[in-house]
C-alpha atoms as a PDB file:
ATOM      1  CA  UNK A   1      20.439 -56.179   2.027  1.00  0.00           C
ATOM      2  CA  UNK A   2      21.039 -58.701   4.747  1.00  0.00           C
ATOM      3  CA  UNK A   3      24.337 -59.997   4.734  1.00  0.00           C
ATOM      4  CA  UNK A   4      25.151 -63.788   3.709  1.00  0.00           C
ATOM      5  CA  UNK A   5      24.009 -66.412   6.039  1.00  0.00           C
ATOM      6  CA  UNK A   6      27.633 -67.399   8.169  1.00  0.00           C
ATOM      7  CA  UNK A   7      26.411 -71.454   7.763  1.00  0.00           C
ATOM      8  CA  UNK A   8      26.665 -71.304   3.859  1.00  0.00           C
ATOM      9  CA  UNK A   9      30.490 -71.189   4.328  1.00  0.00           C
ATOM     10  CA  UNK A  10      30.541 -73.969   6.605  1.00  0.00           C
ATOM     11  CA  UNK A  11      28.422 -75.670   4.593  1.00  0.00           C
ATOM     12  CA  UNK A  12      30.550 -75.168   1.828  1.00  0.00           C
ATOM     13  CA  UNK A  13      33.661 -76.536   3.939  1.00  0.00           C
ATOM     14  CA  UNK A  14      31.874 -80.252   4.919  1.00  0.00           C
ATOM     15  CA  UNK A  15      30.683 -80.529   1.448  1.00  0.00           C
ATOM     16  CA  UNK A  16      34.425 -80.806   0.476  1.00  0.00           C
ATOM     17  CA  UNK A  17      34.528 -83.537   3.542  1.00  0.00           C
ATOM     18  CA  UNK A  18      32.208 -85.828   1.516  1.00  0.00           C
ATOM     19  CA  UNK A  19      29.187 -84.596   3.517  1.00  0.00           C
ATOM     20  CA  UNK A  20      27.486 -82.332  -0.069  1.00  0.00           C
ATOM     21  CA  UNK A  21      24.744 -84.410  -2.153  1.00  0.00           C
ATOM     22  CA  UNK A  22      25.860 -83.847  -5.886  1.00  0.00           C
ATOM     23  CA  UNK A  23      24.075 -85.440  -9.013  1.00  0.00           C
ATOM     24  CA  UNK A  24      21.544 -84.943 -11.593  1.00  0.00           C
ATOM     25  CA  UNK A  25      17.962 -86.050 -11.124  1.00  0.00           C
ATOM     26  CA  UNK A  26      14.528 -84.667 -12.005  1.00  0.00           C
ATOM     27  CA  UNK A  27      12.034 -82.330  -9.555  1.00  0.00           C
ATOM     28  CA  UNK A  28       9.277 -84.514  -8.580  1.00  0.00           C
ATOM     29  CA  UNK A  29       8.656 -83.988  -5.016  1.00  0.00           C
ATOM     30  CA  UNK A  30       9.810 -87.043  -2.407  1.00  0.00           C
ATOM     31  CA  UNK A  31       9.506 -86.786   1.418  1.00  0.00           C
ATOM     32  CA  UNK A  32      12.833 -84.662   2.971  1.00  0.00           C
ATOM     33  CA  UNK A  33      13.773 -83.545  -0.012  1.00  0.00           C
ATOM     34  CA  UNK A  34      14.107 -80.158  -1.738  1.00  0.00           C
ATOM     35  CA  UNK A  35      13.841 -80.210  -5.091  1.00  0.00           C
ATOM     36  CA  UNK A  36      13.897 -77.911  -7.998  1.00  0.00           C
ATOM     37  CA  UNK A  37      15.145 -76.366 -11.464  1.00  0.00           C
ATOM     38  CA  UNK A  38      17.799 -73.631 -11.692  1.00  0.00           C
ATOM     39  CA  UNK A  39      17.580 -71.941 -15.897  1.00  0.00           C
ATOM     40  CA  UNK A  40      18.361 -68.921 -17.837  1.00  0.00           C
ATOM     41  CA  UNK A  41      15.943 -66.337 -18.822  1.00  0.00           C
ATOM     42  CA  UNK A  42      15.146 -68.182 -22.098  1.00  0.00           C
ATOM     43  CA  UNK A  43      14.958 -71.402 -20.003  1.00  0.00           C
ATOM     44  CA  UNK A  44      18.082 -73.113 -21.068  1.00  0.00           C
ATOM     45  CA  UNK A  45      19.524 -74.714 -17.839  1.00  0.00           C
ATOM     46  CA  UNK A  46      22.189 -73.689 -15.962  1.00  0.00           C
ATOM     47  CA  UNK A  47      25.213 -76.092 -16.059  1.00  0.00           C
ATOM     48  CA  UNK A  48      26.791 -76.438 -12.817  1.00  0.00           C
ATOM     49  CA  UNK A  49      25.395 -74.810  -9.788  1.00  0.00           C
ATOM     50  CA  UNK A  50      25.418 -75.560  -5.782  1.00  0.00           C
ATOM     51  CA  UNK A  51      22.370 -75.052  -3.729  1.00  0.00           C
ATOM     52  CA  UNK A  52      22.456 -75.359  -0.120  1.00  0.00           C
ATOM     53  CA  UNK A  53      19.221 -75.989   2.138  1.00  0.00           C
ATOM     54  CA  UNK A  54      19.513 -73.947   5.592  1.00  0.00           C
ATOM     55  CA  UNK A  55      16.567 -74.310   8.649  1.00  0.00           C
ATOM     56  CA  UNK A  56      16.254 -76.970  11.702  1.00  0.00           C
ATOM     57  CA  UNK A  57      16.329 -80.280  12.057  1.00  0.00           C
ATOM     58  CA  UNK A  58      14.255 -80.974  15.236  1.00  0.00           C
ATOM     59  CA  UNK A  59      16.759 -82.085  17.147  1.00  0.00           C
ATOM     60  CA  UNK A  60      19.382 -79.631  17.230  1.00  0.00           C
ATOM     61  CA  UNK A  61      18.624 -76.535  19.303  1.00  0.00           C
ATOM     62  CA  UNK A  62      17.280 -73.528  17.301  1.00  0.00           C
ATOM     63  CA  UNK A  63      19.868 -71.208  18.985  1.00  0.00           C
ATOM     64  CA  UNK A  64      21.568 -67.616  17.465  1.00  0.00           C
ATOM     65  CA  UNK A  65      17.637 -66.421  15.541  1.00  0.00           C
ATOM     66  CA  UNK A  66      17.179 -65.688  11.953  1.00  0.00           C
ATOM     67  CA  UNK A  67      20.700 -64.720  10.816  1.00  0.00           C
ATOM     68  CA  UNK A  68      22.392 -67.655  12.331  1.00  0.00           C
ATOM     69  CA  UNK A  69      20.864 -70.782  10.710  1.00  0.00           C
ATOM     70  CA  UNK A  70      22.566 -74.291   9.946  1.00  0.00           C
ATOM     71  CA  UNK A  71      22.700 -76.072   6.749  1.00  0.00           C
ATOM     72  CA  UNK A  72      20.220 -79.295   6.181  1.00  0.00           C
ATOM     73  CA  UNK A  73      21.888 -80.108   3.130  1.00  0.00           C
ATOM     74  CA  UNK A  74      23.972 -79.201   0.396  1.00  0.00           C
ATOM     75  CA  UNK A  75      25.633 -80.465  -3.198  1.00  0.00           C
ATOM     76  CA  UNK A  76      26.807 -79.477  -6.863  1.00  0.00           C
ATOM     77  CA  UNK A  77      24.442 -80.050  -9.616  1.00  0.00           C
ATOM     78  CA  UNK A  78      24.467 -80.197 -13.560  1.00  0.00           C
ATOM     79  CA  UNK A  79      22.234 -79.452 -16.323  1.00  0.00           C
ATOM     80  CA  UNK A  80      19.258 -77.360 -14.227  1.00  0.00           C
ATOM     81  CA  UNK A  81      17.975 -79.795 -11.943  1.00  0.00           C
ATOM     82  CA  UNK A  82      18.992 -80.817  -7.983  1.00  0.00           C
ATOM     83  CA  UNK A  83      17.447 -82.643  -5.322  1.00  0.00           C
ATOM     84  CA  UNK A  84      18.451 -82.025  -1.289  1.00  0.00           C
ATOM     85  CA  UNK A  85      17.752 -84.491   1.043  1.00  0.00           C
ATOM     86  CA  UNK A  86      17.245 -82.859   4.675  1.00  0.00           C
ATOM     87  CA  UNK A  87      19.513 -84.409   7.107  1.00  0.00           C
ATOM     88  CA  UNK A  88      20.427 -84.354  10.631  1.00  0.00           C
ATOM     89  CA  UNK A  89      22.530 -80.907  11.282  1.00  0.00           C
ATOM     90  CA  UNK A  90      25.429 -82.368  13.449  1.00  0.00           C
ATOM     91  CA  UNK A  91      26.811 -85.110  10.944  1.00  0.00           C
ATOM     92  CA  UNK A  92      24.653 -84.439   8.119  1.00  0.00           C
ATOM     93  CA  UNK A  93      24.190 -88.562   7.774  1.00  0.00           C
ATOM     94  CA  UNK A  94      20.753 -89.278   8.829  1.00  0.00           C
ATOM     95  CA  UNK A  95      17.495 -88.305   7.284  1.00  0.00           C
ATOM     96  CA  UNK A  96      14.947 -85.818   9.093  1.00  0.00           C
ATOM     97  CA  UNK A  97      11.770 -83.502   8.976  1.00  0.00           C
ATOM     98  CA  UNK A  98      13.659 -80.821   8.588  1.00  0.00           C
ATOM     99  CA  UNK A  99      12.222 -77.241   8.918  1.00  0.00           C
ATOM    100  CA  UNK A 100      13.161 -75.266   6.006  1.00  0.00           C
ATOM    101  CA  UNK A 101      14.034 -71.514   6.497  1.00  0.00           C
ATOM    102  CA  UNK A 102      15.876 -70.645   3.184  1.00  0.00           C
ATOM    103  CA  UNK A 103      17.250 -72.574   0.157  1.00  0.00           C
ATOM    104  CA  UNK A 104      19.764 -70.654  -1.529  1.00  0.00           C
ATOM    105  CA  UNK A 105      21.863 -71.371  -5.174  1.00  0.00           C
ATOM    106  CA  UNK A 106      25.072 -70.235  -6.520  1.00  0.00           C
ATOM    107  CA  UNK A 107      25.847 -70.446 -10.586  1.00  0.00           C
ATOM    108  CA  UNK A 108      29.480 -71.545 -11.746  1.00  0.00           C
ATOM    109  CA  UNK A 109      29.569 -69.844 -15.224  1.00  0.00           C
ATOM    110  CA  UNK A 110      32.670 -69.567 -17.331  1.00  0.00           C
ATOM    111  CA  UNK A 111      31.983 -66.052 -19.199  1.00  0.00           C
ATOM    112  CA  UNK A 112      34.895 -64.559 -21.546  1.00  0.00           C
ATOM    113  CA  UNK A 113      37.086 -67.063 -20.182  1.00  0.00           C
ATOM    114  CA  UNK A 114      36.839 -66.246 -16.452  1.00  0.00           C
ATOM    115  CA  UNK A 115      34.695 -67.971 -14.404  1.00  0.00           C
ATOM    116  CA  UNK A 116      31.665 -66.290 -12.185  1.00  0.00           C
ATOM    117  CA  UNK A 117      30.002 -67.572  -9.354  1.00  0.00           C
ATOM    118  CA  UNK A 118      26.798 -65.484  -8.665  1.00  0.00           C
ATOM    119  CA  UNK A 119      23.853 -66.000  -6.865  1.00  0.00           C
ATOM    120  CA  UNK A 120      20.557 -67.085  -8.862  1.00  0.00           C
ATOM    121  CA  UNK A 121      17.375 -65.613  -8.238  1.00  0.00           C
ATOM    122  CA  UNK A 122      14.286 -67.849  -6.331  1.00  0.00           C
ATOM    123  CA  UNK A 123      11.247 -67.424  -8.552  1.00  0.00           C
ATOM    124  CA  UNK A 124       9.219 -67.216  -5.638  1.00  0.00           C
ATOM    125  CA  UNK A 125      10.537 -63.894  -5.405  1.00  0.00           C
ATOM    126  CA  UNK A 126      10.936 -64.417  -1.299  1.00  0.00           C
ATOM    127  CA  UNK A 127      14.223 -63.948   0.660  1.00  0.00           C
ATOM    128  CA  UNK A 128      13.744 -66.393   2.724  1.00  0.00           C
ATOM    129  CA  UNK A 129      10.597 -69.050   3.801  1.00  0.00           C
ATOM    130  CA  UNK A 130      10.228 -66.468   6.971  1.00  0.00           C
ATOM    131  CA  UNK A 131       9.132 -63.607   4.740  1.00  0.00           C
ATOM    132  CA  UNK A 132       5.461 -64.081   4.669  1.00  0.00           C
ATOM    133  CA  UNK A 133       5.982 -64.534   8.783  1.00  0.00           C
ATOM    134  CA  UNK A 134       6.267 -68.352   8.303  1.00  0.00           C
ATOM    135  CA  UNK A 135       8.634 -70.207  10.766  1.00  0.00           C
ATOM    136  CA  UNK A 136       9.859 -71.941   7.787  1.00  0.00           C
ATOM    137  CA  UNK A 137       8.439 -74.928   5.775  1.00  0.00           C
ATOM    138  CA  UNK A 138       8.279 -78.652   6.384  1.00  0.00           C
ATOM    139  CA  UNK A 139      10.579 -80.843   4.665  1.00  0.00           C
ATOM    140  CA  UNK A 140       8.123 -84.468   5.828  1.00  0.00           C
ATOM    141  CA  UNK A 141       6.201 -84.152   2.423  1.00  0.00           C
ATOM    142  CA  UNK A 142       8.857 -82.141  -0.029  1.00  0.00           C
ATOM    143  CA  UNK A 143       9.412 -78.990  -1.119  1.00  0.00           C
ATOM    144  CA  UNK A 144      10.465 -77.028  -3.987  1.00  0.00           C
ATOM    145  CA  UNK A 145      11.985 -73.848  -5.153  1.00  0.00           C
ATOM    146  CA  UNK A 146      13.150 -73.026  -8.230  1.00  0.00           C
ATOM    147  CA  UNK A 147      16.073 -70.231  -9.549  1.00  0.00           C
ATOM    148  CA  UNK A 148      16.859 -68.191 -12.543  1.00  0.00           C
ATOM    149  CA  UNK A 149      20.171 -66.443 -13.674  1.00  0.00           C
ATOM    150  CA  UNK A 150      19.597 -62.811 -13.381  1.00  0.00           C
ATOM    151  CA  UNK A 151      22.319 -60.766 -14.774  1.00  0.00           C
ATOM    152  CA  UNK A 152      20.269 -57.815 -13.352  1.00  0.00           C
ATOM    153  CA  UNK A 153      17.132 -56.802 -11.028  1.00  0.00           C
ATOM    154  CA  UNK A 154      16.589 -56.231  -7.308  1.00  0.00           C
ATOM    155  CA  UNK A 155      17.551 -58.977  -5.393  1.00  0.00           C
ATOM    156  CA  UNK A 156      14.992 -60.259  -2.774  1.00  0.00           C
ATOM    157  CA  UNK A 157      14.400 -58.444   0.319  1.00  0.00           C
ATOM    158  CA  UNK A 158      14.663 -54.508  -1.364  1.00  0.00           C
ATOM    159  CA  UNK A 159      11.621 -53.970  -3.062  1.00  0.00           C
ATOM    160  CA  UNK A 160       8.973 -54.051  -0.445  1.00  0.00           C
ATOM    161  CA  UNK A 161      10.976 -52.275   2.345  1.00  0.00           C
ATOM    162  CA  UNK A 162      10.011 -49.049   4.858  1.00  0.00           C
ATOM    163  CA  UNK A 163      10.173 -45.871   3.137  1.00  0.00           C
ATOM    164  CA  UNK A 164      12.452 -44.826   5.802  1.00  0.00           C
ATOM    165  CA  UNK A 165      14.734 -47.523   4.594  1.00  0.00           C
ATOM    166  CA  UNK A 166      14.268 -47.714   0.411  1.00  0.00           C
ATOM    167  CA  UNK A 167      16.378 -44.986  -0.216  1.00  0.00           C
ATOM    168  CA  UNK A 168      19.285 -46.082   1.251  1.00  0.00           C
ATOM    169  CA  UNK A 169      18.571 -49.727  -0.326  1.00  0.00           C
ATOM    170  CA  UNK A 170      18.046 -48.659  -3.751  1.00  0.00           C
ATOM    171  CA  UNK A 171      21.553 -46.537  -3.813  1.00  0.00           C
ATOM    172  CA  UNK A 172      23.266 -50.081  -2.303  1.00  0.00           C
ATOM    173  CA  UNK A 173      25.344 -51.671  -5.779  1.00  0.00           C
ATOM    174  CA  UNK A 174      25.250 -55.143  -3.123  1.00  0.00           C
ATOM    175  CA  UNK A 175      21.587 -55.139  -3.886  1.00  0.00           C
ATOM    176  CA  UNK A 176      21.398 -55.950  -7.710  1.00  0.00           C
ATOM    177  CA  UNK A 177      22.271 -58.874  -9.720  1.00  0.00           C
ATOM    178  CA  UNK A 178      23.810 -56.316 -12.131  1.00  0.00           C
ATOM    179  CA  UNK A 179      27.512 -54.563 -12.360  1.00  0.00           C
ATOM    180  CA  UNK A 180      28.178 -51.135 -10.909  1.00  0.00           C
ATOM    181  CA  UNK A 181      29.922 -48.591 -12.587  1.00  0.00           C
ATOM    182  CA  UNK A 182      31.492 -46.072 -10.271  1.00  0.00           C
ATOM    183  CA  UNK A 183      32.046 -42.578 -11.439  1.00  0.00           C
ATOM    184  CA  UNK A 184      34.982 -39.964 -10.327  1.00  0.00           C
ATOM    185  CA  UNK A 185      35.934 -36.756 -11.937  1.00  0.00           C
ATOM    186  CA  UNK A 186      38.525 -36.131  -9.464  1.00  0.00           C
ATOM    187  CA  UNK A 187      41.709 -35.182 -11.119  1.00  0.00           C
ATOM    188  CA  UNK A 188      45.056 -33.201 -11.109  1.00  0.00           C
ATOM    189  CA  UNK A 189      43.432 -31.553  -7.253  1.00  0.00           C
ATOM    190  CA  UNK A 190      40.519 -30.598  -9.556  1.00  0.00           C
ATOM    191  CA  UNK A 191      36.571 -31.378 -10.579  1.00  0.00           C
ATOM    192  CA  UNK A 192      33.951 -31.243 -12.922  1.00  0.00           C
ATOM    193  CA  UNK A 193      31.771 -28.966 -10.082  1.00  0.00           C
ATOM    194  CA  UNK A 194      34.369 -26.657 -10.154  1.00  0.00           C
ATOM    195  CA  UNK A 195      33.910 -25.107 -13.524  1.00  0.00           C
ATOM    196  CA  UNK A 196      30.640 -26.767 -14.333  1.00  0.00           C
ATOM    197  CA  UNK A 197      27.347 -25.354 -13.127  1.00  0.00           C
ATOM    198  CA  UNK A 198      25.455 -28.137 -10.625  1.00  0.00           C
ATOM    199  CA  UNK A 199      22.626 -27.995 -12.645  1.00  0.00           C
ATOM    200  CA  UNK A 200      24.046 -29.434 -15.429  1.00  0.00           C
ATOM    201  CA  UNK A 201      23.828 -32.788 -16.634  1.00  0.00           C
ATOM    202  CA  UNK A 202      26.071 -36.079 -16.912  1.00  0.00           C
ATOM    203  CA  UNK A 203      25.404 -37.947 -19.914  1.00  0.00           C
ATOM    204  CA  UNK A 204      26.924 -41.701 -20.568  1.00  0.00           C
ATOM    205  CA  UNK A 205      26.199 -43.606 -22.925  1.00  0.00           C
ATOM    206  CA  UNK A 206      27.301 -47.685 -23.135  1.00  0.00           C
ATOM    207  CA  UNK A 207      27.020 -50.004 -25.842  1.00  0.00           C
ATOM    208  CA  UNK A 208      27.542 -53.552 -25.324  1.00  0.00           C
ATOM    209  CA  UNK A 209      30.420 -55.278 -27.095  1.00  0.00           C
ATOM    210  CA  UNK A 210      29.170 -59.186 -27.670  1.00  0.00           C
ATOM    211  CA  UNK A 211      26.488 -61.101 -26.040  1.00  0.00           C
ATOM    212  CA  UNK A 212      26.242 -60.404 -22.048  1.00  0.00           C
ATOM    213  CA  UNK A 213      27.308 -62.844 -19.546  1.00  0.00           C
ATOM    214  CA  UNK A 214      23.884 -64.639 -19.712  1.00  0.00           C
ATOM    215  CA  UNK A 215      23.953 -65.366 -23.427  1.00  0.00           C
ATOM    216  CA  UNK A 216      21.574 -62.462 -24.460  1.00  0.00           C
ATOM    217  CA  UNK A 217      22.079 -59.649 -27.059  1.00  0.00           C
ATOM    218  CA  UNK A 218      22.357 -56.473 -25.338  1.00  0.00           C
ATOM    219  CA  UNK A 219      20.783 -53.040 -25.949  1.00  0.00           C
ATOM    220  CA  UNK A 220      22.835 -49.681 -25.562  1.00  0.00           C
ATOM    221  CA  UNK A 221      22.192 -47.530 -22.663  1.00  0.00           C
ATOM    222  CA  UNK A 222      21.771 -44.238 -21.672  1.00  0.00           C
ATOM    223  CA  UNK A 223      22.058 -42.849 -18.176  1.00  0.00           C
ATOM    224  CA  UNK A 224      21.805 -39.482 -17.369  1.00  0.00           C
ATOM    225  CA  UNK A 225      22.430 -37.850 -13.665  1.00  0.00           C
ATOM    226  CA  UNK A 226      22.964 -34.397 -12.135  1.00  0.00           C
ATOM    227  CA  UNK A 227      26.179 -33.298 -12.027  1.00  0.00           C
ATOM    228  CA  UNK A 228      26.031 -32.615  -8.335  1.00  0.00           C
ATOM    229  CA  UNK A 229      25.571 -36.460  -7.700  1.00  0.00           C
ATOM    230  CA  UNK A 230      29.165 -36.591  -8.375  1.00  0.00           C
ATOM    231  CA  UNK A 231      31.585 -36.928  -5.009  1.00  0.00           C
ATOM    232  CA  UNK A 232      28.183 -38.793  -3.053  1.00  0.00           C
ATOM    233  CA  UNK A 233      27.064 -41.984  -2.424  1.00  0.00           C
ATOM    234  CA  UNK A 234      24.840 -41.561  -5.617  1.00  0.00           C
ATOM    235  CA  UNK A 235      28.233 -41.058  -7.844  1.00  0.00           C
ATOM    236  CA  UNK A 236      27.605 -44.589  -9.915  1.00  0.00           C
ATOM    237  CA  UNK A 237      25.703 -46.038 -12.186  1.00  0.00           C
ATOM    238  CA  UNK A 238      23.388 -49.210 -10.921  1.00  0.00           C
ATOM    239  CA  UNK A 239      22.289 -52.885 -11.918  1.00  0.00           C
ATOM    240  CA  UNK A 240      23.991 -52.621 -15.556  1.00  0.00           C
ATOM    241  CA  UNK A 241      23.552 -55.892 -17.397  1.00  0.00           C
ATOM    242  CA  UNK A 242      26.677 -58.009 -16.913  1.00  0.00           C
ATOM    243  CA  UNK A 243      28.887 -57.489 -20.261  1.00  0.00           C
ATOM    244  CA  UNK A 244      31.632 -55.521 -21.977  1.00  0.00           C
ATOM    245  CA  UNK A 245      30.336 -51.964 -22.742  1.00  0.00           C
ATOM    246  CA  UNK A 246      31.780 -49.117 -24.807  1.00  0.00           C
ATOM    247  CA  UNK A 247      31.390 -45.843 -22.920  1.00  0.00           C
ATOM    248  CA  UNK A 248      31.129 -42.200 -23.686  1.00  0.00           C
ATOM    249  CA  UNK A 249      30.544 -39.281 -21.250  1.00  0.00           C
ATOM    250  CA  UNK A 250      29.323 -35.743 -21.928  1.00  0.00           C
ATOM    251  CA  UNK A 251      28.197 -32.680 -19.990  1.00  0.00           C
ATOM    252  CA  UNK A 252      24.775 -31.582 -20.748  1.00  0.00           C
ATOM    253  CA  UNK A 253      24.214 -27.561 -19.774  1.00  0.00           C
ATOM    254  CA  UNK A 254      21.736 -25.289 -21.465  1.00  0.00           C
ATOM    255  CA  UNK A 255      21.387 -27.297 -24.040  1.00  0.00           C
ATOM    256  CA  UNK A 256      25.176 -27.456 -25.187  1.00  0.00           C
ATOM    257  CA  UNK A 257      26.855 -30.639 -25.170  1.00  0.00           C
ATOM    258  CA  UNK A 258      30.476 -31.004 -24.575  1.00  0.00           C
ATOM    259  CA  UNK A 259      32.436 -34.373 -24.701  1.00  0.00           C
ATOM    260  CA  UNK A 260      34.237 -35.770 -21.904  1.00  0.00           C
ATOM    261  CA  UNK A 261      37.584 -37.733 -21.806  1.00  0.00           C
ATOM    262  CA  UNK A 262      37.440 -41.247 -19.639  1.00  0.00           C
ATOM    263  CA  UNK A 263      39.704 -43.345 -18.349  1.00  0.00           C
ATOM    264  CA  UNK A 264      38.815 -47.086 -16.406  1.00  0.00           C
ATOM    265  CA  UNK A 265      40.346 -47.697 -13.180  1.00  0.00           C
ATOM    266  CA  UNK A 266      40.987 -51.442 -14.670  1.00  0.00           C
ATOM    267  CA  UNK A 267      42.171 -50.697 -18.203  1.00  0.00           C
ATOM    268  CA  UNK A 268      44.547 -48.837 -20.346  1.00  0.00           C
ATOM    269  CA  UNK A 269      45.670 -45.635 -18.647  1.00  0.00           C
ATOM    270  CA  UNK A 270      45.107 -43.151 -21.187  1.00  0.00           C
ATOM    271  CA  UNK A 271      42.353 -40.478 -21.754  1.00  0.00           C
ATOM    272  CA  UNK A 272      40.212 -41.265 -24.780  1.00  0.00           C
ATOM    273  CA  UNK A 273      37.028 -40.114 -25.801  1.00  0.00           C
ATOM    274  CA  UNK A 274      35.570 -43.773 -25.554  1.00  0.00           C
ATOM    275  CA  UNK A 275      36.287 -46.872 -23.533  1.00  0.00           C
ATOM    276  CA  UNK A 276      35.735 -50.375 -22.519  1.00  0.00           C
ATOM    277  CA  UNK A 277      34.524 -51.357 -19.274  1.00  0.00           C
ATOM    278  CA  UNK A 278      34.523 -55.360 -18.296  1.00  0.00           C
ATOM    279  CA  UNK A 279      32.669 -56.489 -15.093  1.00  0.00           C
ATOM    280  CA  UNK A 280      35.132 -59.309 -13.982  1.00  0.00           C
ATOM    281  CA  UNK A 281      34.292 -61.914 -11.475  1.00  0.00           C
ATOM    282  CA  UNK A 282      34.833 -60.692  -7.703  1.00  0.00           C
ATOM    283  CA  UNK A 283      38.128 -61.085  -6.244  1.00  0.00           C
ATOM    284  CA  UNK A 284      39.456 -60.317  -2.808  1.00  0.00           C
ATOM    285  CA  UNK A 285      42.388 -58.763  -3.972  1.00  0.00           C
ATOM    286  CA  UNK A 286      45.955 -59.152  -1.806  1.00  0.00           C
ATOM    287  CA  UNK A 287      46.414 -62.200  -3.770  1.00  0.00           C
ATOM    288  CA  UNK A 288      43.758 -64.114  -2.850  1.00  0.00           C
ATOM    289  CA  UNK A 289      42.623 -66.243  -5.744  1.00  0.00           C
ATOM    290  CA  UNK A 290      39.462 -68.466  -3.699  1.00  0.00           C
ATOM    291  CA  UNK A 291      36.819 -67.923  -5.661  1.00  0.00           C
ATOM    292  CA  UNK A 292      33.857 -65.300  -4.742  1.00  0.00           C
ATOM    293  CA  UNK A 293      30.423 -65.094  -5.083  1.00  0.00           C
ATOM    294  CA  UNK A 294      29.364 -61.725  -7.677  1.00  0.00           C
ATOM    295  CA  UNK A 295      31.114 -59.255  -9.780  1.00  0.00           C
ATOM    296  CA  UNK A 296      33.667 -56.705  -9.749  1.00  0.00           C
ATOM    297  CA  UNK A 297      32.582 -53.126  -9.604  1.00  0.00           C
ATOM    298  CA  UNK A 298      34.163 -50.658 -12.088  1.00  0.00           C
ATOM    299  CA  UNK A 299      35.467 -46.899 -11.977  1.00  0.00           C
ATOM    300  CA  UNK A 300      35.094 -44.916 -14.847  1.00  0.00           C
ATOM    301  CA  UNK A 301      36.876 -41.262 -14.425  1.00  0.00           C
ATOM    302  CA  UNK A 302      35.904 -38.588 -16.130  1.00  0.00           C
ATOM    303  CA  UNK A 303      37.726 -34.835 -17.273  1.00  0.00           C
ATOM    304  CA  UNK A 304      37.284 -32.135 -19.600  1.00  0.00           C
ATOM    305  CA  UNK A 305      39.383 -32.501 -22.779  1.00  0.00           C
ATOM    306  CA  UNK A 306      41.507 -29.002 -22.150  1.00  0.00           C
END
């Protein structure tokens, strides 16, 4: 996945100068303007979000390619609508025809009393206006895009990639909406694959404690992988739907099924037969409390019970 566009953190910065367009309105389409709804799933809209409008403005010099773009505009909105105005990328004061590479949108959600900020999906399903080898769209008559909260899913730009590259993609956790669970059954100089056959099986099974972070009622899941994924790049469990999960572990071999102890990395200490993973919000750690876009990943270890 590509990595976040540098402008959206300077954009971020002269919105706090006064420079961000924040308020309400509806989505019919006006000249140098983006416009646009950001929901749930079930369509409810999403409270507070940011969006921020990257591309050209026709007068400043279209200099550092694709992953260096500047911001056209940029503001805080409430209750699932927004409208940008383009403007002029040195002082951000004057109006333009602004080309429009990408338009991007961030979700402030309070969820179990800590608060997420995660990206929200474009239901156009594109990464950016270049994907379908546009040089971007113009802002003279309007333009709109539209998000939804995904709490899992691909995120844009990994399902319609090389061969050569997929593999690599898919096994990425930074390229799905949902949580990653990270596995390790290293313990006391000792592992699983040491007394355990490769062939066998790892067997986990989660069951979600409350709604998930989006509102909806989760469904319990079961994810099974070879043993021998342990210690690799494979060693986790992908895109879970963002929520509090109970989780067991067992060892599948020849049919014989033996439970596993488990311990969280973020948790209570102690070896039981079942726990509960959270997803929190992203942190840099170090003490940093700023907030950051996404959520937390998770270890879950896992030994034998003797």
């Amino acid at each position: 996945m590509r990595k976040l566009l540098p402008f959206v953190l300077l954009a971020l910065a002269l919105a706090s100068t006064g420079c961000g367009q924040s308020s309400s309105t509806d989505t019919k389409l006006r000249p140098r303007h983006v416009v646009g709804r950001a929901a749930f799933s079930d369509g409810r809209p999403i409270p507070e979000f940011s969006v921020t409008v990257l591309g050209f403005d026709g007068v400043t010099a279209q200099t550092g390619g694709k992953g260096f773009l500047p911001w056209l505009g940029q503001g805080t909105f409430h209750d699932g609508t927004y409208a940008v105005e383009t403007r002029n990328t040195f002082s951000h004061t004057k109006p333009v025809d602004g080309l429009v590479v990408d338009v991007q949108a961030k979700a402030t959600l309070v969820y179990n009393a800590k608060t997420y900020l995660l990206p929200l999906y474009p239901t156009d399903g594109l990464w950016s206006w270049q994907d379908n080898k546009e040089k971007g769209r113009e802002s003279k008559n309007g333009l709109a895009r539209d998000f939804v909260l995904k709490i899992a899913g691909l995120k844009p730009g990994n399902d319609n990639l090389p061969d050569i590259l997929k593999t690599s993609a898919l096994q990425n956790p930074n390229n799905y909406y949902g949580a990653c669970l990270d596995l390790d059954d290293w313990n006391e100089g000792h592992n699983l694959r040491t007394t355990i056959p490769a062939e066998a099986l790892l067997v986990l099974t989660l069951v979600p404690q409350g709604v998930l972070l989006d509102g909806s009622t989760g469904k319990t899941i079961t994810r099974e992988l070879p043993l021998k994924a342990l210690g690799t790049n494979a060693s986790h469990v992908l895109d879970l739907p963002v929520g509090p999960y109970r989780v067991q572990a067992k060892i599948m071999n020849n049919g014989t099924a033996t439970p596993l102890l488990v311990q969280v990395t973020w948790g209570d200490k102690s070896w039981t037969e079942a726990v509960t993973v959270d997803f929190p919000p992203f942190t840099l750690g170090g003490g940093r409390t700023e907030q950051q876009e996404g959520v937390s990943r998770q270890t879950l270890k896992l030994k034998l019970p003797h």
